[in-house]
Protein backbone atom coordinates (compact mmCIF):
# COMPACT_ATOMS: atom_id res chain seq x y z
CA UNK A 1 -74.71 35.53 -27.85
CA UNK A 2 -75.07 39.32 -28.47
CA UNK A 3 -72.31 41.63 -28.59
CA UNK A 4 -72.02 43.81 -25.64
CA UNK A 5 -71.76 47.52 -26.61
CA UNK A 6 -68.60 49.29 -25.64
CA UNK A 7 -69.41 52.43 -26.69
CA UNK A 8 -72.27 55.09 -27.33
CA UNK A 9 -73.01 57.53 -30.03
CA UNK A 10 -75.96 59.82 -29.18
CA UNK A 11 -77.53 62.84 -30.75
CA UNK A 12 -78.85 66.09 -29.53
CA UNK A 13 -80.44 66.95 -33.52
CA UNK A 14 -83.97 67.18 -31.91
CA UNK A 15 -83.07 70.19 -29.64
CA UNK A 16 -81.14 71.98 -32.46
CA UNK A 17 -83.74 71.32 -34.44
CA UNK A 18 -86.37 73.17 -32.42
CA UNK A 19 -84.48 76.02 -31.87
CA UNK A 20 -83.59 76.88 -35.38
CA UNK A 21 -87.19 75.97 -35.75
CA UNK A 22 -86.91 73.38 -38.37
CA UNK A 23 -88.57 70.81 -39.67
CA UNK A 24 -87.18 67.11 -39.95
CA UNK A 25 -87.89 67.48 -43.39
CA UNK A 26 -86.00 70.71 -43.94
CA UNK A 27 -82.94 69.46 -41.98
CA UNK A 28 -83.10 66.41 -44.70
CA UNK A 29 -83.46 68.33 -47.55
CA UNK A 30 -80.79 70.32 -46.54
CA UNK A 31 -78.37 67.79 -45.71
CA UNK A 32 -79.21 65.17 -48.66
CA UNK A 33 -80.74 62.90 -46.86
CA UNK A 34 -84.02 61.20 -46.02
CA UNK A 35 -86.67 62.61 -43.78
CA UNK A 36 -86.65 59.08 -42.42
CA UNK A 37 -82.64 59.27 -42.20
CA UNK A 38 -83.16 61.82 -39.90
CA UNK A 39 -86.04 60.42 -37.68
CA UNK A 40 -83.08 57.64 -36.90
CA UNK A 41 -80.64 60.12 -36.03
CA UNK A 42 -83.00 61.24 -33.81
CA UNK A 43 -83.76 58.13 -31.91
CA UNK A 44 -80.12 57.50 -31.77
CA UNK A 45 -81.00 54.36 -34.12
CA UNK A 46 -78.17 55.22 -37.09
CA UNK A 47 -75.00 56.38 -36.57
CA UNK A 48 -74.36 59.21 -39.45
CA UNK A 49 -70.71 59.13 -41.17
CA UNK A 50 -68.45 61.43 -40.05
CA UNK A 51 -69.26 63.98 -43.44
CA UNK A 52 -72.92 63.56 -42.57
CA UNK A 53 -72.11 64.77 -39.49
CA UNK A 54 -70.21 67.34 -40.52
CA UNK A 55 -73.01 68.34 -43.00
CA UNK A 56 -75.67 68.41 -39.74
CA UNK A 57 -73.08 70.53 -37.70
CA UNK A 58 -72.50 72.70 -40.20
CA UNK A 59 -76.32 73.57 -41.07
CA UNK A 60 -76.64 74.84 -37.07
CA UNK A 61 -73.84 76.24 -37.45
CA UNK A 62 -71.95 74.86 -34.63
CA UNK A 63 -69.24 71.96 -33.98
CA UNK A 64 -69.52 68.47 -34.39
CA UNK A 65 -69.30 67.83 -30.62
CA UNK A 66 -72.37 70.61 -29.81
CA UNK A 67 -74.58 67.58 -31.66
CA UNK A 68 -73.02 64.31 -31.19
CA UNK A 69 -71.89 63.00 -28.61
CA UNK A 70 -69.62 59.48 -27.82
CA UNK A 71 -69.14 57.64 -24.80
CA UNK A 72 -67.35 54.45 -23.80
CA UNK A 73 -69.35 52.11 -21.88
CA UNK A 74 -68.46 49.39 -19.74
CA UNK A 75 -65.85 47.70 -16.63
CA UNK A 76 -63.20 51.11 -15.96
CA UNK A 77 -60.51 48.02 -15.40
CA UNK A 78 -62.06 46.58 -18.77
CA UNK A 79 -61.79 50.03 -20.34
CA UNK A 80 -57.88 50.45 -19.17
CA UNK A 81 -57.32 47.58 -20.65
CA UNK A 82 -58.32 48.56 -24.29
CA UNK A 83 -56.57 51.74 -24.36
CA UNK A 84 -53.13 52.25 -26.62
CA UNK A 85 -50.28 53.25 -25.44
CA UNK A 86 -47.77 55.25 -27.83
């Protein structure tokens, strides 16, 4: 049986993309990376580490959270339950 997905981790790289007017191979080459790296960013089909991240953010020039975003998904009662308490 498949997992089901708590969480989601999307990516806005597209739009920053076009307005620096950039390339997906620029943004690679610019970031160490694959042009193919990035096409999966894109389509929200890799999650980048948190340096590659970084790296992205920093190119636009802009915080982390301006790119990526993360959401929790699921049951709110389900969702209370998982949280921590200090």
């Amino acid at each position: 049986m498949p997992k089901k997905k708590l969480s989601n981790f999307e990516s806005s790289i597209h739009v920053w993309r076009a307005k620096c007017r950039m390339t997906q191979q620029q943004l690679a080459d610019k970031v160490g990376v694959s042009r193919q790296t990035i096409i999966q960013l894109e389509r929200n089909r890799y999650n980048p580490s948190l340096l590659l991240a970084h790296d992205i953010a920093d190119v636009f020039e802009v915080p982390i959270e301006q790119i990526f975003t993360f959401t929790r998904i699921g049951e709110p009662e389900t969702m209370e339950m998982m949280d921590v308490e200090d």
